[in-house]
PDB file of N, CA and C in Angstrom:
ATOM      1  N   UNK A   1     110.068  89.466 108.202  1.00  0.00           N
ATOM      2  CA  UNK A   1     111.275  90.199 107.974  1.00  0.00           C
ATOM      3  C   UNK A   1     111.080  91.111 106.768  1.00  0.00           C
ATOM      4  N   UNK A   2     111.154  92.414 106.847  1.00  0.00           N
ATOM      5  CA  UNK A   2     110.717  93.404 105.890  1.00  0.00           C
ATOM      6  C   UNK A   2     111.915  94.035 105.650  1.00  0.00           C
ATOM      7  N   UNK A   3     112.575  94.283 104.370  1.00  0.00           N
ATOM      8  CA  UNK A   3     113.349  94.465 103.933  1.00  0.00           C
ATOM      9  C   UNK A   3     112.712  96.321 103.925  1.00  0.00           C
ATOM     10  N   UNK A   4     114.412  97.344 103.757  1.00  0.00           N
ATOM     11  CA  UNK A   4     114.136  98.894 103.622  1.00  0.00           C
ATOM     12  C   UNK A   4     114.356  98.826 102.004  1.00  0.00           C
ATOM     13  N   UNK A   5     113.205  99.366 101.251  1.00  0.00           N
ATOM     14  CA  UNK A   5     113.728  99.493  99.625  1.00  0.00           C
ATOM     15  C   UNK A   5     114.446 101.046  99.343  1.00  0.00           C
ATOM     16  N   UNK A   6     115.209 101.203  98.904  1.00  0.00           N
ATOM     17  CA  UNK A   6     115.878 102.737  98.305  1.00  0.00           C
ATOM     18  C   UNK A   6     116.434 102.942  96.948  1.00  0.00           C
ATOM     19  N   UNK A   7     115.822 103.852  96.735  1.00  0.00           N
ATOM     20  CA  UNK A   7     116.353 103.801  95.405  1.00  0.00           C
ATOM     21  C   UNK A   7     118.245 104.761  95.269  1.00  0.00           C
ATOM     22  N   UNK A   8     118.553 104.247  94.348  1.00  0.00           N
ATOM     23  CA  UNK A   8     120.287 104.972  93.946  1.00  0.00           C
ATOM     24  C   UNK A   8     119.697 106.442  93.332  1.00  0.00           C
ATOM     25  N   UNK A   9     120.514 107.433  92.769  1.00  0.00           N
ATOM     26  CA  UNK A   9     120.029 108.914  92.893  1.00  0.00           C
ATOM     27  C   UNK A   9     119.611 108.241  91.345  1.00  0.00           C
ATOM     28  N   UNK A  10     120.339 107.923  90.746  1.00  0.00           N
ATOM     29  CA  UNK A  10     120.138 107.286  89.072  1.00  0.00           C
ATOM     30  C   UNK A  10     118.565 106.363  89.016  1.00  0.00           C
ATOM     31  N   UNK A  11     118.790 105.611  89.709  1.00  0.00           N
ATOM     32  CA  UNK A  11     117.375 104.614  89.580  1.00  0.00           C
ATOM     33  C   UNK A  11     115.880 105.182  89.529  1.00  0.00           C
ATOM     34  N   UNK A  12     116.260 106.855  90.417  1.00  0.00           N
ATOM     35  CA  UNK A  12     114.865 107.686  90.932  1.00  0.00           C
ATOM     36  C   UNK A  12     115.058 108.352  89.574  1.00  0.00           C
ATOM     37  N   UNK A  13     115.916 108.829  88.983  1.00  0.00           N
ATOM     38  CA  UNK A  13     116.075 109.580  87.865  1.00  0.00           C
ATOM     39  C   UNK A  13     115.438 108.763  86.854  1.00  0.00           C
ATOM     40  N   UNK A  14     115.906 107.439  86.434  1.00  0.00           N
ATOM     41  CA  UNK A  14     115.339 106.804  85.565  1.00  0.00           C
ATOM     42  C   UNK A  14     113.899 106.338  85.743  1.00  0.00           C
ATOM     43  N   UNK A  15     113.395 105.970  86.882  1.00  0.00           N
ATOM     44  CA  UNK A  15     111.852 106.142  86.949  1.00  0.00           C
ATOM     45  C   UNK A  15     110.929 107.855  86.754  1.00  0.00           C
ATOM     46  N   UNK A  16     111.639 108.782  87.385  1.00  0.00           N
ATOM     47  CA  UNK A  16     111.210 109.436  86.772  1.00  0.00           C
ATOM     48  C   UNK A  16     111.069 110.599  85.548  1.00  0.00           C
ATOM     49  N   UNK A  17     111.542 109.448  84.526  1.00  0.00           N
ATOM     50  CA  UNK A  17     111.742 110.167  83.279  1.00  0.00           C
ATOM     51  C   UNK A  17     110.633 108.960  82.187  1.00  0.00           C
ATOM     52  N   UNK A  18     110.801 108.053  83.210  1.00  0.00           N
ATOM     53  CA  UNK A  18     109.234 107.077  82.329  1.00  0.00           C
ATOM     54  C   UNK A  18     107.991 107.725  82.524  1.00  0.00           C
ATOM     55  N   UNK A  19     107.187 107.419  81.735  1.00  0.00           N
ATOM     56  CA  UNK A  19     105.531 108.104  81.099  1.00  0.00           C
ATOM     57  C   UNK A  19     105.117 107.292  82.610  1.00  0.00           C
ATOM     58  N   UNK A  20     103.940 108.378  83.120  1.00  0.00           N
ATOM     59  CA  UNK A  20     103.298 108.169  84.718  1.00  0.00           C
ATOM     60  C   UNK A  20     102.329 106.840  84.165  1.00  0.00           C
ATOM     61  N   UNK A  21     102.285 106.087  83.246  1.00  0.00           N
ATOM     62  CA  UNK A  21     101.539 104.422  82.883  1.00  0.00           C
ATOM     63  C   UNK A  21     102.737 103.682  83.079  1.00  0.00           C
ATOM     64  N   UNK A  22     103.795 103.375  82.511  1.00  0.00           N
ATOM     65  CA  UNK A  22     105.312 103.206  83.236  1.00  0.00           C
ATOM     66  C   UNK A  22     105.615 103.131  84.829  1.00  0.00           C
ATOM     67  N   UNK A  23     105.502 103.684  85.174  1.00  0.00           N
ATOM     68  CA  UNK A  23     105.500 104.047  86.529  1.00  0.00           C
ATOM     69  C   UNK A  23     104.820 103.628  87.257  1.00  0.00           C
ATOM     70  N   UNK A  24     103.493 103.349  87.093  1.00  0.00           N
ATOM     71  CA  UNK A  24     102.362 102.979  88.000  1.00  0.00           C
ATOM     72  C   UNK A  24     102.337 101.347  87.825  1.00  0.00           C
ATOM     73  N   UNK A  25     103.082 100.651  86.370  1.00  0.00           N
ATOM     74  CA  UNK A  25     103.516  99.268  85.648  1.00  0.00           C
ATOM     75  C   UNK A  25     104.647  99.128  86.962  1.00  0.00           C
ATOM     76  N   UNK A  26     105.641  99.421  87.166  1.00  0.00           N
ATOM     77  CA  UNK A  26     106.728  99.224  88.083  1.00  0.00           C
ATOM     78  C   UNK A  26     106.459  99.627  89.095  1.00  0.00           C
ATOM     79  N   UNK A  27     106.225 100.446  90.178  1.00  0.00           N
ATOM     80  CA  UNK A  27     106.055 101.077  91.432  1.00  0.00           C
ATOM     81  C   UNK A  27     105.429  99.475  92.210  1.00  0.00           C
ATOM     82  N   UNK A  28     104.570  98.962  91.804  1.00  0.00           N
ATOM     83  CA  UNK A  28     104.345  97.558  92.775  1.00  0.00           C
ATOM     84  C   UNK A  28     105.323  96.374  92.958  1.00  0.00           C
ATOM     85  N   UNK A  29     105.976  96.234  91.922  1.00  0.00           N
ATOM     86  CA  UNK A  29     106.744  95.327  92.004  1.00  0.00           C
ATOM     87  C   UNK A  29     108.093  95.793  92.155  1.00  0.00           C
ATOM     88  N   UNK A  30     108.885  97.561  92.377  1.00  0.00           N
ATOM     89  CA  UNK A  30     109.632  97.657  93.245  1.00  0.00           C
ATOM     90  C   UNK A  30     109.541  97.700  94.583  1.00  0.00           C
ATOM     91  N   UNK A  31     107.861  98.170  95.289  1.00  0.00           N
ATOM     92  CA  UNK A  31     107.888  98.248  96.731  1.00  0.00           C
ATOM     93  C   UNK A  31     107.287  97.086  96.743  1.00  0.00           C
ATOM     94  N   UNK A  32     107.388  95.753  96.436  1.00  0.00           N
ATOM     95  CA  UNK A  32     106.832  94.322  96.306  1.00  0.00           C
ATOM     96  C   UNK A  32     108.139  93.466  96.814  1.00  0.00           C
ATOM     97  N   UNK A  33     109.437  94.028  96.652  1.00  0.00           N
ATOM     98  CA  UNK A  33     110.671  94.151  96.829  1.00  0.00           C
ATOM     99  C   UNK A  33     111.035  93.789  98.353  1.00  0.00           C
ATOM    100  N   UNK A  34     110.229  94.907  99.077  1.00  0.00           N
ATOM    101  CA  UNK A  34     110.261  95.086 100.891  1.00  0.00           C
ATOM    102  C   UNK A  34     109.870  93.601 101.041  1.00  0.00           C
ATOM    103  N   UNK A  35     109.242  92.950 100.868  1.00  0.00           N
ATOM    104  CA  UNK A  35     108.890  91.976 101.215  1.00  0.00           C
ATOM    105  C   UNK A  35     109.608  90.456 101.190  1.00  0.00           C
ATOM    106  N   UNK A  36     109.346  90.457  99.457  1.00  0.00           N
ATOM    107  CA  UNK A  36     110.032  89.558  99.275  1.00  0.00           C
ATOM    108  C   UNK A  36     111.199  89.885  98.120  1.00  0.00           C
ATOM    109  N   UNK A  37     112.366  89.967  98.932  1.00  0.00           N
ATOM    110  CA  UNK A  37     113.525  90.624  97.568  1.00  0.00           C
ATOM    111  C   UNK A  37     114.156  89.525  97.147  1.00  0.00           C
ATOM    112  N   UNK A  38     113.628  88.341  96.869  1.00  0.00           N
ATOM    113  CA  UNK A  38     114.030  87.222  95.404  1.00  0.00           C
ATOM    114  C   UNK A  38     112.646  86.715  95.031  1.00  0.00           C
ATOM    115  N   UNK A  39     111.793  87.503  94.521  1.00  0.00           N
ATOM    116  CA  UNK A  39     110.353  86.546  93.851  1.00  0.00           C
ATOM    117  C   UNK A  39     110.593  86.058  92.738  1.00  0.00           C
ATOM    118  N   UNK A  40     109.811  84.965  92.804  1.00  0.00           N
ATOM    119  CA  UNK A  40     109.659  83.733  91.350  1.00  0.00           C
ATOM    120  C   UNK A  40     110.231  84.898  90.169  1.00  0.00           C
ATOM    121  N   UNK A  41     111.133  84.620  89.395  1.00  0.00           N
ATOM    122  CA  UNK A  41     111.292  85.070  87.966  1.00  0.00           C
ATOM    123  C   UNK A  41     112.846  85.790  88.261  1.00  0.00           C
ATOM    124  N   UNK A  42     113.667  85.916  88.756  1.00  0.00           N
ATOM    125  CA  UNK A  42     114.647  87.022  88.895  1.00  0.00           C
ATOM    126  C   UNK A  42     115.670  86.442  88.746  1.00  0.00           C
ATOM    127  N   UNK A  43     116.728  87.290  88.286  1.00  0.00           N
ATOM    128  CA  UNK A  43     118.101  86.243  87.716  1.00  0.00           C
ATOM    129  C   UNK A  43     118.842  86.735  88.063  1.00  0.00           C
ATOM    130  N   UNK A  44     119.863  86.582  89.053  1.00  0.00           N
ATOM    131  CA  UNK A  44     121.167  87.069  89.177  1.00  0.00           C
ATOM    132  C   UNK A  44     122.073  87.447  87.892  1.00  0.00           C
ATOM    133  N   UNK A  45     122.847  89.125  87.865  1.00  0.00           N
ATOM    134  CA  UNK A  45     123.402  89.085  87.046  1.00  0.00           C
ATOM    135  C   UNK A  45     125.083  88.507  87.005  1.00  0.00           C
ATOM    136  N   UNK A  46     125.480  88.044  85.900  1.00  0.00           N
ATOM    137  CA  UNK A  46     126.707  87.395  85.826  1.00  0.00           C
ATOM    138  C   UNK A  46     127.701  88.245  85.903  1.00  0.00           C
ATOM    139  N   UNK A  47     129.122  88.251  86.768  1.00  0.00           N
ATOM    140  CA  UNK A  47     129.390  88.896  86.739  1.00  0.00           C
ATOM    141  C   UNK A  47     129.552  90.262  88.027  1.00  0.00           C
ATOM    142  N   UNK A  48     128.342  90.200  88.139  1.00  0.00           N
ATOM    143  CA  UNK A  48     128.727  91.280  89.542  1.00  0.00           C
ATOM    144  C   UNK A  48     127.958  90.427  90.619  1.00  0.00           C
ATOM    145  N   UNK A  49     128.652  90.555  91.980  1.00  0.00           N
ATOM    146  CA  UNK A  49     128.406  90.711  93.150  1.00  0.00           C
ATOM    147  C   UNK A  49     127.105  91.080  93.617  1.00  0.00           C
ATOM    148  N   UNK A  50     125.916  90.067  93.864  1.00  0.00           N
ATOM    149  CA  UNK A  50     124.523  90.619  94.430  1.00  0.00           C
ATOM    150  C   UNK A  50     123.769  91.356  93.864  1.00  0.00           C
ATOM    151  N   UNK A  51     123.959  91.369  92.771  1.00  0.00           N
ATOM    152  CA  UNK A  51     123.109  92.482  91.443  1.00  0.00           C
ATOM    153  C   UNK A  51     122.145  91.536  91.109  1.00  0.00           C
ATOM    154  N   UNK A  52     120.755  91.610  91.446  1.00  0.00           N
ATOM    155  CA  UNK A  52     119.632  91.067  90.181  1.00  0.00           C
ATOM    156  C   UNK A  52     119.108  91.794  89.403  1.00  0.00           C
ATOM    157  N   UNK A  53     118.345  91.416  88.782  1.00  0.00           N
ATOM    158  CA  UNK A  53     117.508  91.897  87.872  1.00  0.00           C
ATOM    159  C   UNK A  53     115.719  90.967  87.619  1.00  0.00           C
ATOM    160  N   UNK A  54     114.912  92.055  87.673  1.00  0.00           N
ATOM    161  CA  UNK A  54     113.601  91.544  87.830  1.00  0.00           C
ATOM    162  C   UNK A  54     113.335  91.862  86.549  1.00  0.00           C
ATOM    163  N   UNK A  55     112.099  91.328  85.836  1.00  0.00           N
ATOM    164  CA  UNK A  55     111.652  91.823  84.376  1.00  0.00           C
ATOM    165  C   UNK A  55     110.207  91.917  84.418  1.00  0.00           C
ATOM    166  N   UNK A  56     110.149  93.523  84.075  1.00  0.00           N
ATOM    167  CA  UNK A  56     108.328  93.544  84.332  1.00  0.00           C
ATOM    168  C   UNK A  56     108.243  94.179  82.783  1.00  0.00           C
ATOM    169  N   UNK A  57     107.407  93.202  81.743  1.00  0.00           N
ATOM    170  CA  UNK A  57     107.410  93.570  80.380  1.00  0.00           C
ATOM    171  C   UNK A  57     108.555  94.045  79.549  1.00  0.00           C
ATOM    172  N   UNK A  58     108.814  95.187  79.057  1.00  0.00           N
ATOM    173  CA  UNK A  58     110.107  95.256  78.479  1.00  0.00           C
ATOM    174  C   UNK A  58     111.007  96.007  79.351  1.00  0.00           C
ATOM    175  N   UNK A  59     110.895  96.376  80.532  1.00  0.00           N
ATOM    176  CA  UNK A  59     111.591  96.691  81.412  1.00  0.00           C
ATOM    177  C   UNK A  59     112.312  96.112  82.152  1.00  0.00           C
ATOM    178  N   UNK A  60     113.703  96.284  82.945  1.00  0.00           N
ATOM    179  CA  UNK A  60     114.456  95.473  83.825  1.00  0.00           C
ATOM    180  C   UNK A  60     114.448  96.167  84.991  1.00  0.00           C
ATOM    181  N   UNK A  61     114.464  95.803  86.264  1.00  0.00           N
ATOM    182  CA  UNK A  61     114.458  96.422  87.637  1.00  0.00           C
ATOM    183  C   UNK A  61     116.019  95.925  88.055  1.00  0.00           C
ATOM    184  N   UNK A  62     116.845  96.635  87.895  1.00  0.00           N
ATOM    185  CA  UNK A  62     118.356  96.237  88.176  1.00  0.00           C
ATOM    186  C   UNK A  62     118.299  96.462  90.057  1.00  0.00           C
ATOM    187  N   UNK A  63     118.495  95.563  90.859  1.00  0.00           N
ATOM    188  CA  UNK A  63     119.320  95.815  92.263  1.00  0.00           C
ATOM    189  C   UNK A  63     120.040  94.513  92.830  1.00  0.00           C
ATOM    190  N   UNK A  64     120.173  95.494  93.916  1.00  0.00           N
ATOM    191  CA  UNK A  64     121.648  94.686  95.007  1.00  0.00           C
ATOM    192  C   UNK A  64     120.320  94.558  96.461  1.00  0.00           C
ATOM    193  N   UNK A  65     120.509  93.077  96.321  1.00  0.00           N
ATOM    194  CA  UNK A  65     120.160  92.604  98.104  1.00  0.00           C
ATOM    195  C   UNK A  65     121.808  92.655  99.572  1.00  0.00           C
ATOM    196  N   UNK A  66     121.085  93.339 100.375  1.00  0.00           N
ATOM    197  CA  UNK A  66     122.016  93.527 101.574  1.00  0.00           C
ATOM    198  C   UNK A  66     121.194  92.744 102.557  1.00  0.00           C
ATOM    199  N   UNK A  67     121.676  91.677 102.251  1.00  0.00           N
ATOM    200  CA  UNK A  67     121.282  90.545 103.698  1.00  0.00           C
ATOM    201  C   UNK A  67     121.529  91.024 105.313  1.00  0.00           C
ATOM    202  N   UNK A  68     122.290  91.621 105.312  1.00  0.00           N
ATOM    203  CA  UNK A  68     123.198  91.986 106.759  1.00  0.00           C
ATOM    204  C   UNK A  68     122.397  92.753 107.103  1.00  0.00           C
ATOM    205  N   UNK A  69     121.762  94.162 106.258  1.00  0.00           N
ATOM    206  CA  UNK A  69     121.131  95.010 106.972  1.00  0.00           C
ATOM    207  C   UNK A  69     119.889  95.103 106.447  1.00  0.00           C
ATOM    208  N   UNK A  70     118.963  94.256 106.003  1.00  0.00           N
ATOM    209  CA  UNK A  70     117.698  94.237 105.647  1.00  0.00           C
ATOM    210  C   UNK A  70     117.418  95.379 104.482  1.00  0.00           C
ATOM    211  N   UNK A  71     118.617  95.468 103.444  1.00  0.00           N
ATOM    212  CA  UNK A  71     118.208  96.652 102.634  1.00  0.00           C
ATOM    213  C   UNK A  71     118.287  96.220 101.147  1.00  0.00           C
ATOM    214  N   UNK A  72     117.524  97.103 100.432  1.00  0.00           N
ATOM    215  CA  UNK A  72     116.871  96.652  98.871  1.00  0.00           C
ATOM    216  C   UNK A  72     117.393  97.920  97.873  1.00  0.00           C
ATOM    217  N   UNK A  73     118.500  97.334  97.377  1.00  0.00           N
ATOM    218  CA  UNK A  73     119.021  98.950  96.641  1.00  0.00           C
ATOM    219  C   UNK A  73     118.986  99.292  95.401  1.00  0.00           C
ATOM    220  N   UNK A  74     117.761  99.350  94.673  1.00  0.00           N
ATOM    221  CA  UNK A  74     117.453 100.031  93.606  1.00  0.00           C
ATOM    222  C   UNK A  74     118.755 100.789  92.492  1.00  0.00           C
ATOM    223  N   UNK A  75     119.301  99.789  91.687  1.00  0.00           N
ATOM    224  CA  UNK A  75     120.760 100.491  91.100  1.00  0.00           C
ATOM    225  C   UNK A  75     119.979 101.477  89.838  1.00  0.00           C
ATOM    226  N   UNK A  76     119.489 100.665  88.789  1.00  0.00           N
ATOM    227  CA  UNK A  76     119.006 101.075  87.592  1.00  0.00           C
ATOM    228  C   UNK A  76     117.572 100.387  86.943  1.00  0.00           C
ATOM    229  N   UNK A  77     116.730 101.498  86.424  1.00  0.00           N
ATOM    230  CA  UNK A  77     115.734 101.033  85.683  1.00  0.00           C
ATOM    231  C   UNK A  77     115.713 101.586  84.352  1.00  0.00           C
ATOM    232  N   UNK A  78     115.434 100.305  83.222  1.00  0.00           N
ATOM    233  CA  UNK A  78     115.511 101.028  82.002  1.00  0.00           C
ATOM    234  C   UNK A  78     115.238  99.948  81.272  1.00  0.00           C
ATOM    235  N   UNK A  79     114.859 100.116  79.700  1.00  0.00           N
ATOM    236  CA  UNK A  79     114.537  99.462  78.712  1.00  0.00           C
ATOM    237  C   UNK A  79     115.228  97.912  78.117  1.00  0.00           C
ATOM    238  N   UNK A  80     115.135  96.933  78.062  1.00  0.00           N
ATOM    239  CA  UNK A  80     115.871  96.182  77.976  1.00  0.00           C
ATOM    240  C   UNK A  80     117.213  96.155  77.077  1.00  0.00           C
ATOM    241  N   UNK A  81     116.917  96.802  76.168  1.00  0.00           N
ATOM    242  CA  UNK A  81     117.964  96.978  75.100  1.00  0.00           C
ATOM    243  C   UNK A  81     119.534  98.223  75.631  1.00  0.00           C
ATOM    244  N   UNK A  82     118.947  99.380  77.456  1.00  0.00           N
ATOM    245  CA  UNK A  82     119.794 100.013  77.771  1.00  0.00           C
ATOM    246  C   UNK A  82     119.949  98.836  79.050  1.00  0.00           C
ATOM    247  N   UNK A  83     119.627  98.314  79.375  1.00  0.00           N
ATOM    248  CA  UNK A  83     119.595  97.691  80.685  1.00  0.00           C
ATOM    249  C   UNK A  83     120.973  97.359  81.355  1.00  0.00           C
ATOM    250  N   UNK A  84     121.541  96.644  80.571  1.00  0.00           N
ATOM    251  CA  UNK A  84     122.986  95.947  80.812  1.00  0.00           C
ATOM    252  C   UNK A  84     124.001  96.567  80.584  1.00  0.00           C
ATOM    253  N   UNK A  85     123.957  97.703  79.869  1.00  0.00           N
ATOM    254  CA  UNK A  85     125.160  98.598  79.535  1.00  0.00           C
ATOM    255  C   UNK A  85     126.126  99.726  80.593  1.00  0.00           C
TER     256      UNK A  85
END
């Protein structure tokens, strides 16, 4: 069962405004996502409705799992200290 990953217009914005070493750090473990969208380490955030969050170094991978339609929705990526705001 292969999940569709997409990113939000914001999430593509915020990846691409990270340095292309950034980018190439995250790009596996968002399309790592299609596969398996709850791997070892990820925490539901408190508070909202189907929102996780993955942590790759000082970065957070903010999304929403859609069980119903096999989809992976990329909300926000950003620094831990903007992450939650």
């Amino acid at each position: 069962m292969t999940y569709r990953v997409e990113l939000t217009p914001r999430a593509r914005r915020d990846l691409k405004n990270l340095s292309v070493q950034i980018q190439s750090r995250l790009r596996p473990h968002i399309e790592g996502l299609a596969e398996n969208p709850r791997p070892h380490g990820i925490k539901k955030l408190a508070g909202e409705d189907d929102t996780y969050r993955i942590r790759v170094g000082a970065y957070r991978i903010l999304y929403q799992i859609q069980d119903e339609i096999l989809l992976v929705l990329v909300v926000k990526i950003a620094p831990r200290r903007e992450a939650y705001r």
